[in-house]
N, C-alpha and C. Protein backbone atom coordinates (compact mmCIF):
# COMPACT_ATOMS: atom_id res chain seq x y z
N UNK A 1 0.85 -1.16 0.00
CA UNK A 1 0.00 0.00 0.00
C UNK A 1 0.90 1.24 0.00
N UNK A 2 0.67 2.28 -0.66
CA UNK A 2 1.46 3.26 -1.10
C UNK A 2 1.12 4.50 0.26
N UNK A 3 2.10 5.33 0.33
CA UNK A 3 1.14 6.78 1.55
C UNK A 3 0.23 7.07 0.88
N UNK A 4 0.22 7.62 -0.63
CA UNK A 4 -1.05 7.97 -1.35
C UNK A 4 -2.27 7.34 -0.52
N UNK A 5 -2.55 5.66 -0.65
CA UNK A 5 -3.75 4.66 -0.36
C UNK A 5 -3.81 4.88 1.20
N UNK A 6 -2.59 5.50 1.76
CA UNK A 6 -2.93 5.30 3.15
C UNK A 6 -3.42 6.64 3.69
N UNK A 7 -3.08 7.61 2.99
CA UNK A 7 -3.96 8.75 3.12
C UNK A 7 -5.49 9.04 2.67
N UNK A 8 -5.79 8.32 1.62
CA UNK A 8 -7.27 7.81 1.15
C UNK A 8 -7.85 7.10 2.29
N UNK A 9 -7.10 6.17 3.01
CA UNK A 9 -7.93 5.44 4.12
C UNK A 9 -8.00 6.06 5.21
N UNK A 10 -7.30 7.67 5.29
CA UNK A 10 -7.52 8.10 6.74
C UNK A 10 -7.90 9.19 6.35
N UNK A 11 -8.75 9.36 5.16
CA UNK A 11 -9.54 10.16 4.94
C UNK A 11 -11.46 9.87 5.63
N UNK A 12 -11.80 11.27 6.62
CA UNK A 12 -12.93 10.64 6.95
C UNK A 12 -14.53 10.74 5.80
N UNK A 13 -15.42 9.95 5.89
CA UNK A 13 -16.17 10.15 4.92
C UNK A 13 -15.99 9.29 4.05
N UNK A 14 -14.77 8.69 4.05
CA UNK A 14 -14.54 7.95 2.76
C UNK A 14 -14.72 6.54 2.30
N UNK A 15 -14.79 6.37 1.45
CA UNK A 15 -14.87 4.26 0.86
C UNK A 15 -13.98 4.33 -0.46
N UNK A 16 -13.02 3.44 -0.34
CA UNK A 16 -12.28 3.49 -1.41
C UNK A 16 -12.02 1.72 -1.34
N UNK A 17 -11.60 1.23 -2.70
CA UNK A 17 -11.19 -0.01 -2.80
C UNK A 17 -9.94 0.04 -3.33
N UNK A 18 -9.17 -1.55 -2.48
CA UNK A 18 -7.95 -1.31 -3.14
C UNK A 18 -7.94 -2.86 -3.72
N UNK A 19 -7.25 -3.05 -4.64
CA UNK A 19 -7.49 -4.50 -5.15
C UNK A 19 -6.29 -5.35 -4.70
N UNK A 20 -6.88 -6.74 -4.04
CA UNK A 20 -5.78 -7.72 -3.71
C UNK A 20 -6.52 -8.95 -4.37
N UNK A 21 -5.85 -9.49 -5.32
CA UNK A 21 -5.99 -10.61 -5.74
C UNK A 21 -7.23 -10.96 -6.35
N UNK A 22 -8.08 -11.92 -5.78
CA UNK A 22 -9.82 -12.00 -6.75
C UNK A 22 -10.60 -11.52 -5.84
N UNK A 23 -9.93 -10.94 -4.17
CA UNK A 23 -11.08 -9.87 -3.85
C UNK A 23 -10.64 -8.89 -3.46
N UNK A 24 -11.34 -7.57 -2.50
CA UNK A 24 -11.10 -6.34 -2.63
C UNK A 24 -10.79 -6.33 -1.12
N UNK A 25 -10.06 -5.68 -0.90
CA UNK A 25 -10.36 -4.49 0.25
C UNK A 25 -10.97 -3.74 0.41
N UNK A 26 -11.97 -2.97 1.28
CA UNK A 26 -12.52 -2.38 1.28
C UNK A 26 -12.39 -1.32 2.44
N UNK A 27 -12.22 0.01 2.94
CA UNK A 27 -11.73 0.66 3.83
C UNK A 27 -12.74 2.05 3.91
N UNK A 28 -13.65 2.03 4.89
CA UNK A 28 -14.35 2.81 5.16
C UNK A 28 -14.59 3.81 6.68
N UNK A 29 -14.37 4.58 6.34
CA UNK A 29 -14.15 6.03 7.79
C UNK A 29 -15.19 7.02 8.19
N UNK A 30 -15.60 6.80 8.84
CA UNK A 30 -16.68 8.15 9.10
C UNK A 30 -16.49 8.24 10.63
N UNK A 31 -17.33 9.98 10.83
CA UNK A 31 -17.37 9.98 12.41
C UNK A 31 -19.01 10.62 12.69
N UNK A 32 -19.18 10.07 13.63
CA UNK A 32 -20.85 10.35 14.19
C UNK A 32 -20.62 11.43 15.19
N UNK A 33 -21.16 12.06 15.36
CA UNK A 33 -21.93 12.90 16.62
C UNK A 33 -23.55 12.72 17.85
N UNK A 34 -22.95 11.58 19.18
CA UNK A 34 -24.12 11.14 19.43
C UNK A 34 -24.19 11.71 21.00
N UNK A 35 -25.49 12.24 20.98
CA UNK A 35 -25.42 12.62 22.77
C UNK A 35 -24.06 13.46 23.01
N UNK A 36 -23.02 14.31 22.55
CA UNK A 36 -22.53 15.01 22.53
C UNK A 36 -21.39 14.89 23.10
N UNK A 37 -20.99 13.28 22.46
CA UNK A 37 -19.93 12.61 22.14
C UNK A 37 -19.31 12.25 20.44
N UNK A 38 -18.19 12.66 20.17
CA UNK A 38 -18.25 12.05 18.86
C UNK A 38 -17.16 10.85 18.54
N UNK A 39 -18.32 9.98 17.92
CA UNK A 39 -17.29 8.62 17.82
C UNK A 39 -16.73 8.73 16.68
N UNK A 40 -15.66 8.31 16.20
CA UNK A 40 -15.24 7.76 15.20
C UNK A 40 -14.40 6.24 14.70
N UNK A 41 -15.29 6.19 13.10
CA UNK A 41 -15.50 4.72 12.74
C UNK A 41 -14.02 4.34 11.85
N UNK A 42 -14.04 3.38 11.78
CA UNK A 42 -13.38 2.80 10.29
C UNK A 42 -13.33 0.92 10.21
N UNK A 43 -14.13 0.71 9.23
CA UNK A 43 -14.47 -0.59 8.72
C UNK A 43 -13.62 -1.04 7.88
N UNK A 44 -12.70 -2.19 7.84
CA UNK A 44 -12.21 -2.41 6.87
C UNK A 44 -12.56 -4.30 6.10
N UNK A 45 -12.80 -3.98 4.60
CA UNK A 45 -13.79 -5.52 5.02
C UNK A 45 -12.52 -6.16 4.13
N UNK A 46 -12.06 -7.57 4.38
CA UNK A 46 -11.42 -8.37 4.22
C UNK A 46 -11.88 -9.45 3.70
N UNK A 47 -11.39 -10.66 2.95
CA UNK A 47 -12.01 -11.99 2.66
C UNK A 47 -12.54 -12.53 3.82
N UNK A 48 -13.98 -13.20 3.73
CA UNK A 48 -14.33 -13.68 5.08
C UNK A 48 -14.22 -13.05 6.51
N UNK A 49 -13.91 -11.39 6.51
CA UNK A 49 -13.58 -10.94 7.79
C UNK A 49 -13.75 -9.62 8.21
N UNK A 50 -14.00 -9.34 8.72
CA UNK A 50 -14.20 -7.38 8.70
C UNK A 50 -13.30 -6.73 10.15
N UNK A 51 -12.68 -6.23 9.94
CA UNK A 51 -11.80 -5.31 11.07
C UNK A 51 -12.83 -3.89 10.81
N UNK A 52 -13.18 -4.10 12.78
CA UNK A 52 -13.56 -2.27 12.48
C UNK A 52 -12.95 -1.83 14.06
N UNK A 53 -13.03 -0.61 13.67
CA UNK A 53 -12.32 0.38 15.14
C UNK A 53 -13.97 1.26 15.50
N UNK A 54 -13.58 1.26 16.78
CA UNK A 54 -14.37 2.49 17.37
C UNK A 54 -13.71 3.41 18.16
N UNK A 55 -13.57 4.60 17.69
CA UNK A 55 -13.30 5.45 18.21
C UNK A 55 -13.46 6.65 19.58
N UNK A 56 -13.67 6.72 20.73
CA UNK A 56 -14.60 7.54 21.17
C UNK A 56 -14.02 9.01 21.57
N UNK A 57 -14.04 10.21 21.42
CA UNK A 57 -13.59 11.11 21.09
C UNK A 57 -12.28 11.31 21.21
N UNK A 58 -11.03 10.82 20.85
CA UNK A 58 -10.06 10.63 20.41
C UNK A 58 -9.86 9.34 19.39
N UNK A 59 -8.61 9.35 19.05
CA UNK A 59 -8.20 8.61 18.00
C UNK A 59 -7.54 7.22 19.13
N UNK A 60 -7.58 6.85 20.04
CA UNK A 60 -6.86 6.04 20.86
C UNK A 60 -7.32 4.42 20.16
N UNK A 61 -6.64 3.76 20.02
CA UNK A 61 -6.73 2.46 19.60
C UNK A 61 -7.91 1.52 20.46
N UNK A 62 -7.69 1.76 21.91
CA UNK A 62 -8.38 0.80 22.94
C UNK A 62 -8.12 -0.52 23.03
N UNK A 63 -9.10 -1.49 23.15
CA UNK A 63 -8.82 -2.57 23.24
C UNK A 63 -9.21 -3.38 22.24
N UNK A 64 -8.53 -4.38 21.70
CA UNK A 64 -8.76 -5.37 20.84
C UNK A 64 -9.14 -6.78 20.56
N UNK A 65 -10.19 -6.89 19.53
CA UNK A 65 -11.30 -8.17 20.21
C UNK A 65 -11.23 -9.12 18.89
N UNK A 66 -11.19 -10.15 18.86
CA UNK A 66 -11.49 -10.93 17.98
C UNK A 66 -12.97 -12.07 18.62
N UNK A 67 -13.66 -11.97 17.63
CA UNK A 67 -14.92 -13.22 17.26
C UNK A 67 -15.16 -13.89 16.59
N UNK A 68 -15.60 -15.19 16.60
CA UNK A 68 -16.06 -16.08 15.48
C UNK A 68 -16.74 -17.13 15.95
N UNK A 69 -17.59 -17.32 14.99
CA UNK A 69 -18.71 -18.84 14.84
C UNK A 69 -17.42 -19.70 15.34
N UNK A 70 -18.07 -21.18 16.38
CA UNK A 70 -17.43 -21.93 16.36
C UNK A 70 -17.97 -23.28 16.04
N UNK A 71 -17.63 -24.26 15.41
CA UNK A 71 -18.20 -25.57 14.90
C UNK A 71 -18.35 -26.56 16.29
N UNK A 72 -19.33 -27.37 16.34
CA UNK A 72 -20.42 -27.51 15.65
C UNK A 72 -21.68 -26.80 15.51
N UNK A 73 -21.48 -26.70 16.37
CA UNK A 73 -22.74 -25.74 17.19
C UNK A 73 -23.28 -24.53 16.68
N UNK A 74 -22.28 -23.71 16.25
CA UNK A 74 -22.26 -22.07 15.60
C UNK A 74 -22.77 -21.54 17.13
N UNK A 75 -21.44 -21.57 17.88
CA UNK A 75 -21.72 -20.79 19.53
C UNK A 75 -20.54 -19.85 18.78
N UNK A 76 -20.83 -18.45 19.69
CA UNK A 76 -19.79 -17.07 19.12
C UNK A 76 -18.59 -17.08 20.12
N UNK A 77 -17.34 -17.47 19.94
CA UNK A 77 -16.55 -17.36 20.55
C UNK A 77 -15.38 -16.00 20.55
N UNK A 78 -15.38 -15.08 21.82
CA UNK A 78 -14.93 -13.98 21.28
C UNK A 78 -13.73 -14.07 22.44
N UNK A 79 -12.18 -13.01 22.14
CA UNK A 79 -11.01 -13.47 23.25
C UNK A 79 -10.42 -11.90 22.66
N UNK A 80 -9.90 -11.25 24.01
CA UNK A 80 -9.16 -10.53 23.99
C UNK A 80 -7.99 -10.57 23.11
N UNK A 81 -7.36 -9.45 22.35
CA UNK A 81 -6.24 -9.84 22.17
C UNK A 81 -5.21 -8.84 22.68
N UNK A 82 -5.63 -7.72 22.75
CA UNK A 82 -5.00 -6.37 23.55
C UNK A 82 -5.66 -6.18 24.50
N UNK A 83 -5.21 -6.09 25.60
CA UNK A 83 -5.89 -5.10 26.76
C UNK A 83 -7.31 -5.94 27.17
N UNK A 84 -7.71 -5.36 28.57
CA UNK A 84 -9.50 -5.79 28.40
C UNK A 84 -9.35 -7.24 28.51
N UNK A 85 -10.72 -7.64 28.79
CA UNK A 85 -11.24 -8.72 29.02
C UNK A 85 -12.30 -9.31 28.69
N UNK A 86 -12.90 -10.37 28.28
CA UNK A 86 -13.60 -10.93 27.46
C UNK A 86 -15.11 -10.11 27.92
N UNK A 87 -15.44 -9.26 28.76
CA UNK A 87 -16.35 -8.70 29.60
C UNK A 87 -16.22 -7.32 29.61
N UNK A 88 -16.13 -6.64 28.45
CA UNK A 88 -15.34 -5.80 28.38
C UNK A 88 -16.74 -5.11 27.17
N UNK A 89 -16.76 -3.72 27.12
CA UNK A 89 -17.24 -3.18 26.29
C UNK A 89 -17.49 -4.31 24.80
N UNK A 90 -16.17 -4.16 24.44
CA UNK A 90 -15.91 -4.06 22.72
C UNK A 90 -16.25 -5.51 22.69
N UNK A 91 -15.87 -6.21 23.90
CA UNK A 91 -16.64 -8.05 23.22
C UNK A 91 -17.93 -7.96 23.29
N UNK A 92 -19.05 -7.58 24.03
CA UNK A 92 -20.41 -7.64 23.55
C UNK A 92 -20.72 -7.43 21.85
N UNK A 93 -19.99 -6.09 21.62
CA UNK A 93 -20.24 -5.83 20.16
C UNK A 93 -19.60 -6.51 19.50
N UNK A 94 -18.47 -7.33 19.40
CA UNK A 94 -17.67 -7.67 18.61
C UNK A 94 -19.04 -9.51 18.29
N UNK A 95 -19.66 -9.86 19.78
CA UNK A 95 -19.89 -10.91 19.11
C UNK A 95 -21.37 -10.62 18.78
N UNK A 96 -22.12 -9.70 18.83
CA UNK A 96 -23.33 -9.19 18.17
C UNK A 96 -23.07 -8.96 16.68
N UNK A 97 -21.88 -8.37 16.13
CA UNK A 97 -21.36 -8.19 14.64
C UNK A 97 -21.10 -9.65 14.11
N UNK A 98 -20.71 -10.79 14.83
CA UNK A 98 -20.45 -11.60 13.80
C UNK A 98 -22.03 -12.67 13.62
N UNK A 99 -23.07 -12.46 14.80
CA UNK A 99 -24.12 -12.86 14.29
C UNK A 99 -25.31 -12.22 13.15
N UNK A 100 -24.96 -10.77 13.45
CA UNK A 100 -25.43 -9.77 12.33
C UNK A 100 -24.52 -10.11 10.98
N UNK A 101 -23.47 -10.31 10.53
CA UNK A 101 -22.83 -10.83 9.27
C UNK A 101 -22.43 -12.23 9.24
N UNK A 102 -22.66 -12.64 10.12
CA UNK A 102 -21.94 -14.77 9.74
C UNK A 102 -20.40 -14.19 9.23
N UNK A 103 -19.61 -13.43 9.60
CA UNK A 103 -18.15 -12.85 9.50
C UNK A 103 -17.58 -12.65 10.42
N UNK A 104 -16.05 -13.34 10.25
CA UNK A 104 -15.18 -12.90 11.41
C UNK A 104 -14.86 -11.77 11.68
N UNK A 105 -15.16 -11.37 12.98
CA UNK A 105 -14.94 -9.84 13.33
C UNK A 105 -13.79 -9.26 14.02
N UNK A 106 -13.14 -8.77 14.02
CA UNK A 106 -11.92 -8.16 14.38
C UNK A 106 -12.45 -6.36 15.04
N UNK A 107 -12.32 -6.40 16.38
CA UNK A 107 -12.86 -5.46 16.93
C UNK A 107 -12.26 -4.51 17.93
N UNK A 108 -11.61 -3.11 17.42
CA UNK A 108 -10.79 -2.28 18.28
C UNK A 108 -11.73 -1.32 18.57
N UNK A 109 -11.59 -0.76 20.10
CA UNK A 109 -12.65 -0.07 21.04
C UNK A 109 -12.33 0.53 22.10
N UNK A 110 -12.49 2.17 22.00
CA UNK A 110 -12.15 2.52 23.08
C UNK A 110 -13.17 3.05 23.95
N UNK A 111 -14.59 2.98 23.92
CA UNK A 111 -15.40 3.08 24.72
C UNK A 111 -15.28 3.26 26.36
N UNK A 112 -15.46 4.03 26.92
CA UNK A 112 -15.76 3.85 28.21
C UNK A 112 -16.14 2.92 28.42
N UNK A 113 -16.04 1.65 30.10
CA UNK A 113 -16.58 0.72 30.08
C UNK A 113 -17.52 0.94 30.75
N UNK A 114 -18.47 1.95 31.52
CA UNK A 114 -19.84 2.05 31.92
C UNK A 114 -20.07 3.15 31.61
N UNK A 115 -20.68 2.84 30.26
CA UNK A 115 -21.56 4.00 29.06
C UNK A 115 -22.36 2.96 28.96
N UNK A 116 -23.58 2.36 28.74
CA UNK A 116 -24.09 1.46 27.93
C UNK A 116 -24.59 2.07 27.20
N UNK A 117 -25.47 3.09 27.49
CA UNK A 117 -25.86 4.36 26.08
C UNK A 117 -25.29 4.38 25.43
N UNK A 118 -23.36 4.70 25.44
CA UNK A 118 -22.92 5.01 24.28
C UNK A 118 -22.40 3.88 23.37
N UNK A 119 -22.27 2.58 24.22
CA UNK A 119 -22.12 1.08 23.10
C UNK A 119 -23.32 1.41 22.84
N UNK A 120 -24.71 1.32 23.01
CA UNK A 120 -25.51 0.95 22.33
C UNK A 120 -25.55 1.83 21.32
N UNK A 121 -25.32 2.87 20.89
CA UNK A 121 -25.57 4.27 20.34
C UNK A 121 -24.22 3.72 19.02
N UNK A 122 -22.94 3.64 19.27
CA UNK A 122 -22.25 3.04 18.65
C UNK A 122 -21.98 2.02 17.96
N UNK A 123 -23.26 0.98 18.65
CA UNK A 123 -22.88 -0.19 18.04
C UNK A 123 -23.69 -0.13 16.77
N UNK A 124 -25.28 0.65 17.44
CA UNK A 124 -26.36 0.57 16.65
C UNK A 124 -25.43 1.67 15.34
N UNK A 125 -24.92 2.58 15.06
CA UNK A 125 -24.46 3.62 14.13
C UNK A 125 -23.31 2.80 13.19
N UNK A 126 -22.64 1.62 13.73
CA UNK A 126 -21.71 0.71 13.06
C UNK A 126 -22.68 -0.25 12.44
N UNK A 127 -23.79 -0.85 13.35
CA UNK A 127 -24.92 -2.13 12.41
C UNK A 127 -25.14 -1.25 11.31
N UNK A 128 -26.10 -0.19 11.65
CA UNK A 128 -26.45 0.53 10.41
C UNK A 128 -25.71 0.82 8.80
N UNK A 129 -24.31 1.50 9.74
CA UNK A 129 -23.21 1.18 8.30
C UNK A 129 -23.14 0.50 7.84
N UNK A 130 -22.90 -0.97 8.48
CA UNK A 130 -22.52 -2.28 7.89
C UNK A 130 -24.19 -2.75 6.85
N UNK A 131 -25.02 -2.37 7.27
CA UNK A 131 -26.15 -2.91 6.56
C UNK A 131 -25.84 -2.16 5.02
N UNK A 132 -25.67 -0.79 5.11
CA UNK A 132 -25.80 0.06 4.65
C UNK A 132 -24.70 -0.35 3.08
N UNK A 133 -23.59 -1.04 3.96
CA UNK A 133 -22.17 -1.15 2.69
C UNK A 133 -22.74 -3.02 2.26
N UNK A 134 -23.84 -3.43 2.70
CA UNK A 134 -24.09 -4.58 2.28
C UNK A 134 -23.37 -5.61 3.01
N UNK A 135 -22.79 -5.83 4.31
CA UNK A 135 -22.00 -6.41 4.54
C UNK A 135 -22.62 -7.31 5.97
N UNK A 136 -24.02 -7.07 5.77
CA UNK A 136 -24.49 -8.19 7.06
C UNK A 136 -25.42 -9.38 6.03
N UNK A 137 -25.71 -10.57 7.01
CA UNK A 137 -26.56 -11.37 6.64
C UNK A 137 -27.91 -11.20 5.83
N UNK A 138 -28.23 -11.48 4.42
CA UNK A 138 -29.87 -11.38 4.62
C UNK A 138 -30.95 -12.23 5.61
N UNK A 139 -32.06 -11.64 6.18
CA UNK A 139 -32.58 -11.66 7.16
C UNK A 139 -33.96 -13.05 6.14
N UNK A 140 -34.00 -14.21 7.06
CA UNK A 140 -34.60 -15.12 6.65
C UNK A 140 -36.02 -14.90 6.68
């Protein structure tokens, strides 16, 4: 990836594709204004996988979550990988996103951990996106 592509991706507002192989990257940024906090997003969708960040009024990384379906069963198994604990803000959402897309979710979050207003406010403004870029389940 060139600075050019990496300045396109830290552009806010934006969706740009970059091409790897027979699928895309996809890298999307925006920031909300909620309750008079402003979060900021960035989705990035991968083969089989979506990395997104949440921002909450700074740029701070937070903590980092991975989720996924596990066989046989399809139970959501989600594990710290930075910081935090499986009880932690960003894992509720991280394993609500991979039942809303059947996709592995990769989930950085710096949320306060007793806001529930503002996960819910955040999570609901990230579902919405994700519906929005086509990137959840159709609904049976």
């Amino acid at each position: 990836m060139s600075s050019n592509d990496v300045e396109i991706a830290d552009e806010l507002s934006s969706r740009e594709q970059f091409d790897e192989g027979d699928g895309g990257v996809q890298v999307t940024c925006f920031t909300e204004v909620s309750d008079n906090s402003t979060l900021h997003f960035q989705i990035i969708r991968l083969h089989k996988q979506i990395y997104a960040w949440i921002g909450y009024n700074s740029a701070k990384f937070g903590h980092l979550y991975a989720a996924a379906s596990t066989r046989p069963n399809n139970t959501i198994g989600v594990t710290a990988l930075i910081g935090g604990s499986s009880d932690n803000t960003g894992s509720g959402i991280a394993r609500r996103l991979v039942l809303k897309t059947g996709l592995n979710i990769v989930l950085a979050c710096n949320i306060p951990k007793n806001s529930p207003m503002l996960e819910a406010n955040a999570e609901k403004i990230l579902v919405q996106k994700l519906i929005s870029l086509g990137y959840t389940k159709p609904k049976i």
